[in-house]
C-alpha atoms as a PDB file:
ATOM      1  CA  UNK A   1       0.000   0.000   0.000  1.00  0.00           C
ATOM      2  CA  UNK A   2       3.212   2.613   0.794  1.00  0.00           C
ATOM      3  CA  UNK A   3       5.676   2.514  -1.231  1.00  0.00           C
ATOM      4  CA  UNK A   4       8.286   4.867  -2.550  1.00  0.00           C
ATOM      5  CA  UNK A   5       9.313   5.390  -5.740  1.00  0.00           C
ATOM      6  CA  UNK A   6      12.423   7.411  -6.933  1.00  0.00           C
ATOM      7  CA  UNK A   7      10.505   9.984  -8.769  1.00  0.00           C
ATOM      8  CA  UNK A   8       7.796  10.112  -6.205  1.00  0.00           C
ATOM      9  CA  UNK A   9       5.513  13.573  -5.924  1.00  0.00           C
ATOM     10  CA  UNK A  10       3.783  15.115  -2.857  1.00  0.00           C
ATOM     11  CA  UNK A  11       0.457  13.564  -2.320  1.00  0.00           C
ATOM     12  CA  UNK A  12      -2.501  15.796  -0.441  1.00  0.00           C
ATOM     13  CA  UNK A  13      -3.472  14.426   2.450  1.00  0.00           C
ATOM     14  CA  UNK A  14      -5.773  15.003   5.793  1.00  0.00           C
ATOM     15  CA  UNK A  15      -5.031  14.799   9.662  1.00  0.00           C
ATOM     16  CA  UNK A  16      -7.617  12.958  11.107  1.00  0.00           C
ATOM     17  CA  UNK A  17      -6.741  12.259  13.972  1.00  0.00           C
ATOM     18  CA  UNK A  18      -3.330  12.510  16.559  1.00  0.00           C
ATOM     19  CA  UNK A  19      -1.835  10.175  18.821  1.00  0.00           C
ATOM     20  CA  UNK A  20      -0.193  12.262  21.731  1.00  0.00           C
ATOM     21  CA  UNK A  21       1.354   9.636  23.099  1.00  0.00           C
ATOM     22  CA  UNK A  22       3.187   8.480  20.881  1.00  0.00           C
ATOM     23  CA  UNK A  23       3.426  11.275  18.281  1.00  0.00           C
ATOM     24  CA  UNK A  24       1.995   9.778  15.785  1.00  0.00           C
ATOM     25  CA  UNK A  25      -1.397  11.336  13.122  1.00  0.00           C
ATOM     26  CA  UNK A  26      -3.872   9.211  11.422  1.00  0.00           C
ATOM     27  CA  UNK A  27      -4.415  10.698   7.713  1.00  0.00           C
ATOM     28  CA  UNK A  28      -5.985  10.244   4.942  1.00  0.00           C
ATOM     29  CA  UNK A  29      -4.449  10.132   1.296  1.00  0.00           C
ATOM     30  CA  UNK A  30      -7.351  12.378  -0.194  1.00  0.00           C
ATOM     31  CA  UNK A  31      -6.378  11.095  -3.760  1.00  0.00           C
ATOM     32  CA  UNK A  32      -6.639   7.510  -3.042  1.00  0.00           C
ATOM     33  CA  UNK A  33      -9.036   7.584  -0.447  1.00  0.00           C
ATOM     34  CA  UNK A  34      -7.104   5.595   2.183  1.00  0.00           C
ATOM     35  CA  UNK A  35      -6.618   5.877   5.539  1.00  0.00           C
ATOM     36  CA  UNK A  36      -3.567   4.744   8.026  1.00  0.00           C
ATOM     37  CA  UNK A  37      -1.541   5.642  10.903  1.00  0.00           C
ATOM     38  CA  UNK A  38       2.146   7.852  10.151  1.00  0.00           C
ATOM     39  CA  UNK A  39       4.959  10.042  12.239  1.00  0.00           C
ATOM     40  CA  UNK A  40       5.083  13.239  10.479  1.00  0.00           C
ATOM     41  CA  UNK A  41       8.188  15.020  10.158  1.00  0.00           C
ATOM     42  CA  UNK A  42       6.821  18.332  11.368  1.00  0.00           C
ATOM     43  CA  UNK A  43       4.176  19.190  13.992  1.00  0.00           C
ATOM     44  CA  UNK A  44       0.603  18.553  12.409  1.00  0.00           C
ATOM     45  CA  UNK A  45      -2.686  20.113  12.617  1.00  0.00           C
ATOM     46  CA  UNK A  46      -6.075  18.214  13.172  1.00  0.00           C
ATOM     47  CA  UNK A  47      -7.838  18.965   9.983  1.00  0.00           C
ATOM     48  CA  UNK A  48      -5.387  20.148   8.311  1.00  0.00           C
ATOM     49  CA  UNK A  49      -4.964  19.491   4.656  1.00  0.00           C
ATOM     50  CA  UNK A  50      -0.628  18.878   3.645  1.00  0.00           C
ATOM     51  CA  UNK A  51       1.262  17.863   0.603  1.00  0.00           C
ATOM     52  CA  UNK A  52       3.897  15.142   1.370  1.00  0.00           C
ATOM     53  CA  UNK A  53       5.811  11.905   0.678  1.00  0.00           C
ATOM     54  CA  UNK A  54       5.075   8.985   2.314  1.00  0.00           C
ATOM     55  CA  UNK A  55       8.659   7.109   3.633  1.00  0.00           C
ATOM     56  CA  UNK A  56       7.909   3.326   4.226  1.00  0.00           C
ATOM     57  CA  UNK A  57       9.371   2.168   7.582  1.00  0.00           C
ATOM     58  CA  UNK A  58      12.616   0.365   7.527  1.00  0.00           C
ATOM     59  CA  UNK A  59      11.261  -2.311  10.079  1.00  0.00           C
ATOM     60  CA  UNK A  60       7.252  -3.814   9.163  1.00  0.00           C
ATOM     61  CA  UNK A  61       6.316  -3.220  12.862  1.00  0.00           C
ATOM     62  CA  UNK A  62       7.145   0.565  12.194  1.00  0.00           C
ATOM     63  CA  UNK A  63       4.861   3.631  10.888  1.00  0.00           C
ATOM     64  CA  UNK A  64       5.907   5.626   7.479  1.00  0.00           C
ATOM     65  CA  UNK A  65       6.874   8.745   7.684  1.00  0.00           C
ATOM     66  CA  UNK A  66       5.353  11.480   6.069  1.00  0.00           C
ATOM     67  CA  UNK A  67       7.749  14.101   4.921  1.00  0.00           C
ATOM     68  CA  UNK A  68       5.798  17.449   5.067  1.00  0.00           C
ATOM     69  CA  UNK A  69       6.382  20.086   2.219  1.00  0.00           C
END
């Protein structure tokens, strides 16, 4: 479902909702429609609308990263 490609562009996607705890947002990828759990690499907004990349997780028990532009 996340993947990276080299010539990847920012996606739009929407803060749903934020894990305090453990700093992490649940988005959506407006575009596609889908929905999962990410650490950001800024401070997000509920409700806010971004463009960013999606970085897979180097370990499958990980979140991606979303790389805010």
């Amino acid at each position: 479902m996340l993947t990276q490609q080299n010539n990847q562009l920012p996606e739009k996607f929407r803060v749903i909702a934020k894990d305090s705890k453990d700093l992490i947002y649940f988005v959506e990828n407006i575009n596609l429609s889908k929905f999962f759990w990410c650490y950001a690499s800024q401070t997000l907004i509920l409700g806010q609308t971004i463009e960013a990349l999606v970085q897979p997780p180097q370990h499958p028990e990980n979140y991606p990263l979303l790389i805010v532009y």
